[in-house]
N, C-alpha and C. Protein backbone atom coordinates (compact mmCIF):
# COMPACT_ATOMS: atom_id res chain seq x y z
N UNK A 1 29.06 -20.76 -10.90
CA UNK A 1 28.20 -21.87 -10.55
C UNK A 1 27.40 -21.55 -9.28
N UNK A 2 27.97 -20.81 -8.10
CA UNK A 2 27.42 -20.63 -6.90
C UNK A 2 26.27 -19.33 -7.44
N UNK A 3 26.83 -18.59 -8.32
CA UNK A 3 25.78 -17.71 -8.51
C UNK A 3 24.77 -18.27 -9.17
N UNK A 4 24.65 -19.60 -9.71
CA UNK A 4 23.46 -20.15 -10.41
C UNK A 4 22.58 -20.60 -9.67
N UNK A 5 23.53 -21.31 -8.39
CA UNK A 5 22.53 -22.05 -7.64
C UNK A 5 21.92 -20.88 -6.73
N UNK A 6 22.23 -20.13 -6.14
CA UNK A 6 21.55 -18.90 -5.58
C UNK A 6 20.63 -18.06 -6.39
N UNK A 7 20.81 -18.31 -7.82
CA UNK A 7 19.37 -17.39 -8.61
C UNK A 7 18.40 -18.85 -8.58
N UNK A 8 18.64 -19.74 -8.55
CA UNK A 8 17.69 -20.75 -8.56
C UNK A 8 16.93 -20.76 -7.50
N UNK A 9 17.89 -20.57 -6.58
CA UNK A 9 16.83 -20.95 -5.23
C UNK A 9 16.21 -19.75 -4.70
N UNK A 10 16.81 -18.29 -5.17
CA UNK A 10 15.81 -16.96 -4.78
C UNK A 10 14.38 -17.55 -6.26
N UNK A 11 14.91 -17.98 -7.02
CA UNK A 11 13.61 -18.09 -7.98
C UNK A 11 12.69 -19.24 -7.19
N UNK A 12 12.74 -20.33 -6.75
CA UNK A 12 11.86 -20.86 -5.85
C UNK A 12 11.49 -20.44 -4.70
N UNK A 13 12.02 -19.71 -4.08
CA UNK A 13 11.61 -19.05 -2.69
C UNK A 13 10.46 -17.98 -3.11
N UNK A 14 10.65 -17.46 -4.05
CA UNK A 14 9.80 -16.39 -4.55
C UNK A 14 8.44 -17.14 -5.40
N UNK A 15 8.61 -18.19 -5.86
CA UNK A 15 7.25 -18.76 -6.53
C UNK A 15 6.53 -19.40 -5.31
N UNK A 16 7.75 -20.10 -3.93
CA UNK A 16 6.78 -20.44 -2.87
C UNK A 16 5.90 -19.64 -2.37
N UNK A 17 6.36 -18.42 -2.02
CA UNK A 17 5.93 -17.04 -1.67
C UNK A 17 4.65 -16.73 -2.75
N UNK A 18 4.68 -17.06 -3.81
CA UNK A 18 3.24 -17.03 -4.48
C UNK A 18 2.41 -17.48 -4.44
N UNK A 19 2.48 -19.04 -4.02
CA UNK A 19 1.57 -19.70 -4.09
C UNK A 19 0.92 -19.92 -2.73
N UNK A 20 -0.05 -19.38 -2.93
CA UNK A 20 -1.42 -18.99 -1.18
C UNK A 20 -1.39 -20.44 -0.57
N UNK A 21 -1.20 -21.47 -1.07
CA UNK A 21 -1.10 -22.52 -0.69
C UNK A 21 -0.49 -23.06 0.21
N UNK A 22 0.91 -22.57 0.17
CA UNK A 22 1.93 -22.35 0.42
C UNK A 22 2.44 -21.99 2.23
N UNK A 23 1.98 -21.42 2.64
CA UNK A 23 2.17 -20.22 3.46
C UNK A 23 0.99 -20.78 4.84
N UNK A 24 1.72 -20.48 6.03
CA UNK A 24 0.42 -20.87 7.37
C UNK A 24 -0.85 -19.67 6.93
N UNK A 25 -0.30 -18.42 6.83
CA UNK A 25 -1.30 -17.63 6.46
C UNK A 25 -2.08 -17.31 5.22
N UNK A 26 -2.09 -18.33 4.53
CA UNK A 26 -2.96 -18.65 3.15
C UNK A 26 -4.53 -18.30 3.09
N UNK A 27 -4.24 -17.44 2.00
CA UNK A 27 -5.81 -16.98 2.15
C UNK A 27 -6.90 -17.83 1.43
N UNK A 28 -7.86 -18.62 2.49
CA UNK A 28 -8.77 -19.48 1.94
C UNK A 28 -9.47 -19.37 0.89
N UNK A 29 -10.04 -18.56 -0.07
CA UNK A 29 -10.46 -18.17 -1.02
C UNK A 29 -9.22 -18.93 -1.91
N UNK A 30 -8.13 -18.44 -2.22
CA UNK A 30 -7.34 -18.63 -2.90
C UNK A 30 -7.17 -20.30 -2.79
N UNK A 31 -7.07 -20.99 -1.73
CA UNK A 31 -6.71 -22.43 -1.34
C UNK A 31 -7.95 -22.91 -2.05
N UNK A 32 -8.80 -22.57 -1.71
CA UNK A 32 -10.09 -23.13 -2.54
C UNK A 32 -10.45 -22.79 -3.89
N UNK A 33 -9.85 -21.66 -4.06
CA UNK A 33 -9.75 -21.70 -5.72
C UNK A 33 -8.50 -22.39 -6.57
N UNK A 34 -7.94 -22.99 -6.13
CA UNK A 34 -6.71 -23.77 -6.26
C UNK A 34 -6.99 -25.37 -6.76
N UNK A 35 -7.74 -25.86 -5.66
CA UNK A 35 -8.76 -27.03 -5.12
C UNK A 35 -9.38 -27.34 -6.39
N UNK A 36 -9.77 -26.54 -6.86
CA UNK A 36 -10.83 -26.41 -7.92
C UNK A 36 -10.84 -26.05 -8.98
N UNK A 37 -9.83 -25.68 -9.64
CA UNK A 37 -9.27 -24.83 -10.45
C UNK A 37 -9.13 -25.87 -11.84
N UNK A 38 -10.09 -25.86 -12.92
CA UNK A 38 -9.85 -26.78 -13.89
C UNK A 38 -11.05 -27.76 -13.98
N UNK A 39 -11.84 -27.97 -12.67
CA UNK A 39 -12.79 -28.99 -12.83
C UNK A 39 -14.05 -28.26 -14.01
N UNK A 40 -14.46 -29.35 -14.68
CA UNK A 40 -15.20 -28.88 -15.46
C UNK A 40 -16.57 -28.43 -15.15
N UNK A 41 -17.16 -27.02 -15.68
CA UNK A 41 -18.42 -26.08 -15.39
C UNK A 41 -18.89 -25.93 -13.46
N UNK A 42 -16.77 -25.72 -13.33
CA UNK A 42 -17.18 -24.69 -11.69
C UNK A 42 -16.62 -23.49 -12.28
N UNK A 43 -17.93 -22.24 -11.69
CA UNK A 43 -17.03 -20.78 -11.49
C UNK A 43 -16.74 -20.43 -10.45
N UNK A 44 -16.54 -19.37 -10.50
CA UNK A 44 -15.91 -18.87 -9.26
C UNK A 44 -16.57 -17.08 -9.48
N UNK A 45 -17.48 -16.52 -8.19
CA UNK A 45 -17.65 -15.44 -8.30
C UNK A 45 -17.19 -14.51 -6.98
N UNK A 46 -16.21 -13.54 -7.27
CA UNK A 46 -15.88 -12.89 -5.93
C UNK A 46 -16.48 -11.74 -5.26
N UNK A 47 -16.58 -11.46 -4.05
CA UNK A 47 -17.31 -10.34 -3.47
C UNK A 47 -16.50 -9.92 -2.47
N UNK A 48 -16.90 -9.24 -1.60
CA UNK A 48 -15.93 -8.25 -0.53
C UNK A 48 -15.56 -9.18 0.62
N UNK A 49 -16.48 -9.93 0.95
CA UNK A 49 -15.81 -10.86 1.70
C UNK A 49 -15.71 -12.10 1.85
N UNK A 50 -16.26 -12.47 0.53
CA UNK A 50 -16.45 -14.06 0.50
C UNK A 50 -16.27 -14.44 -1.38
N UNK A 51 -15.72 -15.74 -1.30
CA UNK A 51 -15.85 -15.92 -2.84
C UNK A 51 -16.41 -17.46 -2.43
N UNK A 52 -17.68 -17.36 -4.17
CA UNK A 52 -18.38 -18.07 -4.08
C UNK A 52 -18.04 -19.16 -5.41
N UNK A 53 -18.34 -20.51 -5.46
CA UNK A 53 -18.34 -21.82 -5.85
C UNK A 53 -19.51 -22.13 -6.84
N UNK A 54 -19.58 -22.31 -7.75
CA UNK A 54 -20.68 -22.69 -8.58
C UNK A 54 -20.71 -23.85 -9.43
N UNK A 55 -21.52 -24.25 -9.82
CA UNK A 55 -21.55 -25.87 -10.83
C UNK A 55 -23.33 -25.51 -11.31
N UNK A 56 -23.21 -25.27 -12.50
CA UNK A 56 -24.15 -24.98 -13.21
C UNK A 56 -25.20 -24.21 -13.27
N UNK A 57 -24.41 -23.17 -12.47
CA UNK A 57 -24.99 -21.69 -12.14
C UNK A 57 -25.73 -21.85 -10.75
N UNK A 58 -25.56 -23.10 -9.78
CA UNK A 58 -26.39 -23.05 -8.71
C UNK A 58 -24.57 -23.20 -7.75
N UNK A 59 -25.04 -22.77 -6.46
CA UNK A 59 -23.67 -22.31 -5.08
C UNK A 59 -23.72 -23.68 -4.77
N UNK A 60 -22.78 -24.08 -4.39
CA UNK A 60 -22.14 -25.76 -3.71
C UNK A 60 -21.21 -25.27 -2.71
N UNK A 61 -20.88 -23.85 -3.18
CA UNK A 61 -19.76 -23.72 -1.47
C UNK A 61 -19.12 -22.29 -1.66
N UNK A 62 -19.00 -21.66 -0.68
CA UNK A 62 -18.66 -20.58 -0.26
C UNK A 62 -17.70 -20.37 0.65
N UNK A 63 -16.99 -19.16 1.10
CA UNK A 63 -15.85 -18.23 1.88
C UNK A 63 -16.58 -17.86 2.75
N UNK A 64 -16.19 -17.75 3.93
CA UNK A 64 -16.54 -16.80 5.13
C UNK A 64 -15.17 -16.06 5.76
N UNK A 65 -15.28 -15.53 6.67
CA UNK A 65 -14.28 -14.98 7.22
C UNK A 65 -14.01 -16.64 8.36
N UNK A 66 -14.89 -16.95 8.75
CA UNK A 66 -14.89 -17.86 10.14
C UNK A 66 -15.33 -19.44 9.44
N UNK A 67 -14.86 -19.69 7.86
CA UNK A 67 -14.19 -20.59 7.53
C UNK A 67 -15.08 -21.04 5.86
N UNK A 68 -14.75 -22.30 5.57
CA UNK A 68 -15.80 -22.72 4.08
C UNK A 68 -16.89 -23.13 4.65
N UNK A 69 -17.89 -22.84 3.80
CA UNK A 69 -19.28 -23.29 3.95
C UNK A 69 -20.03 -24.55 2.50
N UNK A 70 -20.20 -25.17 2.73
CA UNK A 70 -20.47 -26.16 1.24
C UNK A 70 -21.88 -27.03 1.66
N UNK A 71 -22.52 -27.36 0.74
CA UNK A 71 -24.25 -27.63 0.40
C UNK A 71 -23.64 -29.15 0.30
N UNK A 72 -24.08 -29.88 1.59
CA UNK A 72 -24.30 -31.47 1.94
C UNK A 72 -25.91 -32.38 1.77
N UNK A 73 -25.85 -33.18 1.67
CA UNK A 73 -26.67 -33.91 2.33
C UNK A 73 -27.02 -33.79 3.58
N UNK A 74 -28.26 -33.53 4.34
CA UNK A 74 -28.19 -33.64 5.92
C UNK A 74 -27.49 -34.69 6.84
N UNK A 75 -27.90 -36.19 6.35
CA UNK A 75 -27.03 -36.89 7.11
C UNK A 75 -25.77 -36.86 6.75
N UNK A 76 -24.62 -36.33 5.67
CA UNK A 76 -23.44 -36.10 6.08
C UNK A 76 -22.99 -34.87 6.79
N UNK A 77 -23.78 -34.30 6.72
CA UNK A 77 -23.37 -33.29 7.50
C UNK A 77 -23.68 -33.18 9.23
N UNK A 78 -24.11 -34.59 10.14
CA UNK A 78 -24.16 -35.10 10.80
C UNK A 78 -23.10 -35.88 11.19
N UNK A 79 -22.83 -36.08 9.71
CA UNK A 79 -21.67 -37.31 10.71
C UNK A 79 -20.25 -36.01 10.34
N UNK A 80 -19.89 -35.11 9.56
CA UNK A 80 -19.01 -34.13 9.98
C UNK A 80 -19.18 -33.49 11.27
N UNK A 81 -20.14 -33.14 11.82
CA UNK A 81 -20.20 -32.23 13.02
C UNK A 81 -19.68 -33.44 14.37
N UNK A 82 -20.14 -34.84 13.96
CA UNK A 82 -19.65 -35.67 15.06
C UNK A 82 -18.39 -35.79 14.74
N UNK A 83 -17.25 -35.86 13.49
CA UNK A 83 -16.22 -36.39 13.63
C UNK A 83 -15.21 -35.09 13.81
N UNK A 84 -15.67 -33.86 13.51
CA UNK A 84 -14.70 -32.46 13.05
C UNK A 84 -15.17 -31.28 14.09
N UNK A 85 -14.94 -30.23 13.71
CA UNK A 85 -15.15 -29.11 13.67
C UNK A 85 -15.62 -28.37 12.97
N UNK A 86 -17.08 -28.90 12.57
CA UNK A 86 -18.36 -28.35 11.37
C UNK A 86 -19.27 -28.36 12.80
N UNK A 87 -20.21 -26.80 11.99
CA UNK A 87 -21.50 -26.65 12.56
C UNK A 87 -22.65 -26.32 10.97
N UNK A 88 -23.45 -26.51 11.57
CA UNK A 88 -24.60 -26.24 10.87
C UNK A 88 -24.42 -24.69 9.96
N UNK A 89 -24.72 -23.87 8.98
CA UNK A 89 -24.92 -22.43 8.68
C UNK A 89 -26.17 -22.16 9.36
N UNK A 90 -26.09 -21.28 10.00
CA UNK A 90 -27.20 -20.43 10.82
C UNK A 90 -27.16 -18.84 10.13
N UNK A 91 -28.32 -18.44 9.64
CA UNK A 91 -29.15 -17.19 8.87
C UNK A 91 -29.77 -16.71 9.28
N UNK A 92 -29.04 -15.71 10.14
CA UNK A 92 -30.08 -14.85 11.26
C UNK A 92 -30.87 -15.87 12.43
N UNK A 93 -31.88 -16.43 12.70
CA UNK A 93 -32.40 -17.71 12.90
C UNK A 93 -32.21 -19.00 12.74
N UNK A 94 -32.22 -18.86 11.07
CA UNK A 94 -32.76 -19.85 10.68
C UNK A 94 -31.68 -20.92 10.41
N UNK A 95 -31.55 -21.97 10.53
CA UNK A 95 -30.52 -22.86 10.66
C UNK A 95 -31.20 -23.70 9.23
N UNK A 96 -29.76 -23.71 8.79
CA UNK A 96 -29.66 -24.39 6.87
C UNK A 96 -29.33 -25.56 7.11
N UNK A 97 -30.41 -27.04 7.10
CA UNK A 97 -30.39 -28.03 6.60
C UNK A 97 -29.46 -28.41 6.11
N UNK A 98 -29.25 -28.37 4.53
CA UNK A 98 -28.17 -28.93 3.63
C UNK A 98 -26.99 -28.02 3.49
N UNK A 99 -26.72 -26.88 4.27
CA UNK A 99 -25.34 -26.24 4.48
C UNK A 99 -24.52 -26.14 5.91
N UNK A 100 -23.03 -26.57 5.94
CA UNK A 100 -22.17 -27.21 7.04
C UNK A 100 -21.12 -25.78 7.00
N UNK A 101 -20.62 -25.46 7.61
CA UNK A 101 -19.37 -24.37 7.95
C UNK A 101 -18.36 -25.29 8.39
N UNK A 102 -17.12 -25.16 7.99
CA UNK A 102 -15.98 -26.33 8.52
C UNK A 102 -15.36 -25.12 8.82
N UNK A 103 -14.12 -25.56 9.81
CA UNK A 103 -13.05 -24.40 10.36
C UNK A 103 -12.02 -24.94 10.70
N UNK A 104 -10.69 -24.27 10.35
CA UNK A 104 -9.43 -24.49 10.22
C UNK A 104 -8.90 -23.03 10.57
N UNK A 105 -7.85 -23.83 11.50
CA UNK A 105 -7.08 -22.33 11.57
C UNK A 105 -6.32 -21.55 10.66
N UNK A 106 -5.65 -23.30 10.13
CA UNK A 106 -4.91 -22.41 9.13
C UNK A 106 -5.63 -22.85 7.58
N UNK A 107 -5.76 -21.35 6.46
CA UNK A 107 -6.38 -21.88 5.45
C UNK A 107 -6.30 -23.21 4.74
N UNK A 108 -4.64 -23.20 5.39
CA UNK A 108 -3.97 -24.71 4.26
C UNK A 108 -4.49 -25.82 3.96
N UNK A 109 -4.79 -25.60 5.19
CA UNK A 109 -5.35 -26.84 5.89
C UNK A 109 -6.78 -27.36 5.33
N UNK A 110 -7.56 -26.67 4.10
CA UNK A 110 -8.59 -26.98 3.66
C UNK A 110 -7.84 -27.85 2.77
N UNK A 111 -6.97 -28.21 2.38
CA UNK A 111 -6.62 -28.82 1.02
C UNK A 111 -6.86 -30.55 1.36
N UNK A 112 -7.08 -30.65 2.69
CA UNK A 112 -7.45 -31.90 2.79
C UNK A 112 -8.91 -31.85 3.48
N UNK A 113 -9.45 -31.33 2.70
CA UNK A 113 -10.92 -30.78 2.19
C UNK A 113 -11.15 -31.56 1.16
N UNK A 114 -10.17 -31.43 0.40
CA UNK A 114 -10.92 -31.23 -1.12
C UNK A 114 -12.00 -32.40 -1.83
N UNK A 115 -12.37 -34.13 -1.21
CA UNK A 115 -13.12 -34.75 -0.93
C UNK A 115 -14.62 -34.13 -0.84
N UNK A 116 -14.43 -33.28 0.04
CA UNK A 116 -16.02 -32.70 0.49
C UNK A 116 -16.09 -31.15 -0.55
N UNK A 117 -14.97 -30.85 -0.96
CA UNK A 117 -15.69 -29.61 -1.73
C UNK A 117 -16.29 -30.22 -3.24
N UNK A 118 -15.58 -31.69 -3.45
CA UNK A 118 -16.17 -32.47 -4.54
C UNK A 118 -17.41 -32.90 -4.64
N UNK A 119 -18.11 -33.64 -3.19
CA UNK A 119 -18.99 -34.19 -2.92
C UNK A 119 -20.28 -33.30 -2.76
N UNK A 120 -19.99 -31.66 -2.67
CA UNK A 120 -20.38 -30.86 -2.48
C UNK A 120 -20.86 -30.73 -3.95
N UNK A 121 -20.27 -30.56 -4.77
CA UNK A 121 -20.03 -30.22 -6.44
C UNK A 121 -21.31 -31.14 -6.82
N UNK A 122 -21.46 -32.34 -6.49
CA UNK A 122 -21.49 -33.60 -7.08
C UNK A 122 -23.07 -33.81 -6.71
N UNK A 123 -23.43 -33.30 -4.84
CA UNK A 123 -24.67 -33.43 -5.01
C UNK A 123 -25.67 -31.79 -5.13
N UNK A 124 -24.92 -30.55 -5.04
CA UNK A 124 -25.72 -29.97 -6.10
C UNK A 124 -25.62 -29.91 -7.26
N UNK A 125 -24.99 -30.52 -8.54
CA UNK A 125 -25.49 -31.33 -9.94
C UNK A 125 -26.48 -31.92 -9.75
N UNK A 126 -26.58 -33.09 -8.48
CA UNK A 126 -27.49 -34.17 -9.22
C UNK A 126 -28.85 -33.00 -8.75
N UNK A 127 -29.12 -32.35 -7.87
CA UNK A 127 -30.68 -31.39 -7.51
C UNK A 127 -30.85 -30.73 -8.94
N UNK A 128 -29.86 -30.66 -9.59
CA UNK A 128 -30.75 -29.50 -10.97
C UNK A 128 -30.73 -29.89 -12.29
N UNK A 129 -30.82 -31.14 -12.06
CA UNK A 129 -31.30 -32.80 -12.78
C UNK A 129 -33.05 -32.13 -13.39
C-alpha cells in the first residue's frame, strides 16, 4: 500500500514538473500557449526568440524576452500603463499606438492575463471585418 501511495505521488510530482505553468521559472511562451490552447482559429507560430499569437492569420500578441506584447485599443492601453506595469512597444523610434508590453517577473504570473490576451484576440477580429 505504502508503495502505491509513493508511485502516485512521484507520478504527480513529475506531471507538476511538466507543466510550464507550474513552476516560478515557467517559460512564458509556454504559459501563453496554455492560455490559449483550444480557442477557436488561434495559431501559434514559433521563432528563436519569441512565439507569436494569431486569429485569422493577423498577430494579436507576441513573446519577448522582457515580457508579452498584445494589439489594444489605444485608450486601454492607457489605462494599463496607469494601473500596471505596461509600456507602450517602441520599434527602433517609433512608438506602436495599438501595441502594450506587460511584465512579470515570474512567467506564471501571466495567467492572470488571460482577460487581455482575449480582448486582444477579440479586437484584432473585429479590424479584419
Amino acid at each position: 500500500m505504502q508503495r502505491l501511495a509513493e508511485k502516485t505521488q512521484s507520478t504527480a510530482v513529475k506531471k507538476k514538473a511538466l507543466d510550464p505553468a507550474s513552476s516560478p521559472g515557467a517559460d512564458l511562451a509556454a504559459v501563453v500557449s496554455m492560455l490559449l490552447e483550444g480557442l477557436p482559429g488561434v495559431t501559434t507560430q514559433r521563432k528563436f526568440h519569441n512565439t507569436t499569437f494569431l486569429v485569422k492569420k493577423k498577430v494579436f500578441a507576441f513573446t519577448r524576452p522582457d515580457g508579452a506584447v498584445l494589439k489594444l485599443p489605444e485608450v486601454k492601453i492607457r489605462e494599463l500603463m496607469d494601473t500596471r506595469p505596461a509600456t507602450p512597444l517602441v520599434m527602433g523610434r517609433r512608438v506602436m499606438r495599438e501595441w502594450v508590453v506587460l511584465r512579470h517577473d515570474d512567467p506564471g504570473a501571466y495567467r492572470k492575463d488571460k482577460k487581455l490576451f482575449l480582448e486582444a484576440m477579440a479586437f484584432v477580429s473585429s479590424l479584419s471585418k
